[in-house]
Protein backbone atom coordinates (compact mmCIF):
# COMPACT_ATOMS: atom_id res chain seq x y z
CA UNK A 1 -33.38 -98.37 212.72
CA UNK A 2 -29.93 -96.66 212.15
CA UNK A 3 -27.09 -98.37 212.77
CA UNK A 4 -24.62 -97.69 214.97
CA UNK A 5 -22.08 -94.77 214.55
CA UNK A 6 -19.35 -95.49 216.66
CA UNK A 7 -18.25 -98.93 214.97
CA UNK A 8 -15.03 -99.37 213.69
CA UNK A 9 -16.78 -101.85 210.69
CA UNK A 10 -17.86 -100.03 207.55
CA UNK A 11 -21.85 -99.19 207.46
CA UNK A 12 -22.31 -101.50 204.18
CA UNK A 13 -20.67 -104.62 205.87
CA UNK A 14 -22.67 -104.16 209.14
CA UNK A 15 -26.31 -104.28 206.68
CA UNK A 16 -24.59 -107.00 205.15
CA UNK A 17 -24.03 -109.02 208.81
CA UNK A 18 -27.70 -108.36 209.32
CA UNK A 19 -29.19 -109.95 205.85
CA UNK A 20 -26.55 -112.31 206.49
CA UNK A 21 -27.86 -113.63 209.27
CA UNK A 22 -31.44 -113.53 208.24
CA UNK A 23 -30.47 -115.83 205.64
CA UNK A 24 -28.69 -117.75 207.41
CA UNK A 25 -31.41 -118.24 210.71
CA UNK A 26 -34.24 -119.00 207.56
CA UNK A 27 -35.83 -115.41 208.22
CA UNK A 28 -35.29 -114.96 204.97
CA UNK A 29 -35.52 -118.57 202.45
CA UNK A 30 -33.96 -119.28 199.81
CA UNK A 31 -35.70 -117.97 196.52
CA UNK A 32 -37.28 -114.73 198.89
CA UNK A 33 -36.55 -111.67 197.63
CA UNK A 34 -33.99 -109.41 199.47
CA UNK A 35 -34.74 -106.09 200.48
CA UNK A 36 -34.06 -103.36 197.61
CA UNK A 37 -31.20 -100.69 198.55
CA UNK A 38 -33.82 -98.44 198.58
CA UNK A 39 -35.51 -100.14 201.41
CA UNK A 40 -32.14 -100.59 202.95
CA UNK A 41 -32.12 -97.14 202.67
CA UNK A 42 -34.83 -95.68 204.37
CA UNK A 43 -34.30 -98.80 206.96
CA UNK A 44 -30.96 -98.24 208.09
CA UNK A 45 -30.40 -94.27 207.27
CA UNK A 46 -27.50 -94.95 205.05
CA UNK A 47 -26.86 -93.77 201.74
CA UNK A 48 -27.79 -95.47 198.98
CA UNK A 49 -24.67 -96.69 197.65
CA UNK A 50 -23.67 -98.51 200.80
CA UNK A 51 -27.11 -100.46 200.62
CA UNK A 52 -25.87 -101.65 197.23
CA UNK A 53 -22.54 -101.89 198.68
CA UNK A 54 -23.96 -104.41 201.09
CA UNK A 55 -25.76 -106.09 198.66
CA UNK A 56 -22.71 -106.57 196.13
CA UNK A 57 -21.16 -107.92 199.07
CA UNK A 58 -23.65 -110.51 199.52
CA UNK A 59 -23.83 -111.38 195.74
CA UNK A 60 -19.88 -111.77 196.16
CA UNK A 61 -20.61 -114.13 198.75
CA UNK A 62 -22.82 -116.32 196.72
CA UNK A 63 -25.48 -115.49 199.03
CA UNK A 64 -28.10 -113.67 197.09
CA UNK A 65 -28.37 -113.09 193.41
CA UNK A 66 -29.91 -110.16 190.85
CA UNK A 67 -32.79 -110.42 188.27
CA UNK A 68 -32.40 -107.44 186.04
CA UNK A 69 -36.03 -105.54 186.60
CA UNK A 70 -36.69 -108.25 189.53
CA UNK A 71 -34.73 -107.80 192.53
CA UNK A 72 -32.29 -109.58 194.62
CA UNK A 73 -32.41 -113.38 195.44
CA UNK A 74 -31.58 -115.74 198.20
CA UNK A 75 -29.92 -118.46 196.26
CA UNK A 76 -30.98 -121.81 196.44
CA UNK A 77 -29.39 -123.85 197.74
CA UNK A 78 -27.38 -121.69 200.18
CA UNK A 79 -23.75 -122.05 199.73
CA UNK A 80 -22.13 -123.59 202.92
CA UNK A 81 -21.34 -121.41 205.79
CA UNK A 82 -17.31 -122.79 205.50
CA UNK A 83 -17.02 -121.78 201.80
CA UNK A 84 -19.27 -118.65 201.29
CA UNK A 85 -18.53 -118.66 197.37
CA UNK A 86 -19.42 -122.18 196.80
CA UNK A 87 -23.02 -120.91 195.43
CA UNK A 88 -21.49 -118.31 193.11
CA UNK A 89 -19.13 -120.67 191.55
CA UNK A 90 -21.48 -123.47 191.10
CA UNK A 91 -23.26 -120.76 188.80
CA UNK A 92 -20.63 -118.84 186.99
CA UNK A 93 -18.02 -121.52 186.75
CA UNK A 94 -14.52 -121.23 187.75
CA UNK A 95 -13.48 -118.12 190.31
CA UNK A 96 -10.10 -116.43 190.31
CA UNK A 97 -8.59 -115.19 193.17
CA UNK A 98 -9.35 -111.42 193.03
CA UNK A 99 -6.49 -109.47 191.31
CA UNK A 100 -4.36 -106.81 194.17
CA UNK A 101 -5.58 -104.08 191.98
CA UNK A 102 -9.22 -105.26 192.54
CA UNK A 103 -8.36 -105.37 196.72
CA UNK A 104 -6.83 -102.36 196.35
CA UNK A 105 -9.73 -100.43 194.45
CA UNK A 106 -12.14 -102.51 196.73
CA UNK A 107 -10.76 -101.28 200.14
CA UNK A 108 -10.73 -97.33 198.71
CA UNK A 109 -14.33 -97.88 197.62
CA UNK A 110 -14.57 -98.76 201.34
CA UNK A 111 -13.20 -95.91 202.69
CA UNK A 112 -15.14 -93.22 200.06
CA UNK A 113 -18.73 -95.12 201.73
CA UNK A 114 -17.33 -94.84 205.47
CA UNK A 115 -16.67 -91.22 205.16
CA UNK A 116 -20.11 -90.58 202.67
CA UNK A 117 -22.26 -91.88 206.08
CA UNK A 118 -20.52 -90.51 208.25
CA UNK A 119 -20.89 -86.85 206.39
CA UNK A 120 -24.24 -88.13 206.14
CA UNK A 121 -24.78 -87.96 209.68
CA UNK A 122 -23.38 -84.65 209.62
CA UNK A 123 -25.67 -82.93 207.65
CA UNK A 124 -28.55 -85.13 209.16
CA UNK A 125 -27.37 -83.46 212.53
CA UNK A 126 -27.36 -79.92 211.17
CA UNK A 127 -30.27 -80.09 209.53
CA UNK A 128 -32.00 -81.22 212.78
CA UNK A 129 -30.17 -78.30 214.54
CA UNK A 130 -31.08 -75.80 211.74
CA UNK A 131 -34.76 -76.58 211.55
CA UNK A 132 -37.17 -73.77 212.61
CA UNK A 133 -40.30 -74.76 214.33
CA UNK A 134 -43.59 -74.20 211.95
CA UNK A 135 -46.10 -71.56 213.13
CA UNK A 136 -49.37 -72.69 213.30
């Protein structure tokens, strides 16, 4: 399943809409393991680094959590849908407000994982134009 090329929304926050809503419809329960970025991966043809992307995104959220050597988590409970970081500061404590030169480094990060997939897709396409059929 690849996702689609001609959004406008970064690849890593479309995966992220998709395990969003699997949480949230109870496809995926709270205390289930998430899919690795691996799987993410090879499921959605995107680079690696926008499946964790996707996944820190989540984790930001307060909807999933990570077990060193384990995986990632659906937390339980689920934080409500009107306050998405209620979960994650139930467990850490008190939040702050993100600092501008956190949005800031945030939104390039962004912008370096658009362009990686989309050079992705690139070389996917040459490579598919390059390849020689095998003799038999």
């Amino acid at each position: 399943m690849s996702l689609p090329r001609d959004s406008h929304t970064p690849p890593y926050k479309l995966v992220a809409d998709e395990i969003r809503q699997q949480i949230r419809s109870g496809r995926i329960k709270p205390g289930e393991r998430v899919p690795s970025s691996r799987d993410l991966e090879a499921k959605y043809e995107i680079a690696n680094m926008t499946a964790r992307s996707a996944l820190r995104l989540l984790q930001d959220e307060g909807l999933i959590y990570s077990t060193p050597g384990r995986g990632n988590f659906v937390t339980d409970p689920l934080p409500s849908e009107s306050s998405p970081k209620a979960g994650q500061a139930e467990q850490e404590g008190e939040r702050h407000m993100p600092t501008p030169e956190y949005m800031e480094l945030s939104g390039r990060l962004d912008a370096i994982n658009a362009r990686l997939d989309s050079l992705l897709g690139v070389f996917q396409q040459l490579a598919g134009v390059t390849e020689k059929p095998k003799k038999k």
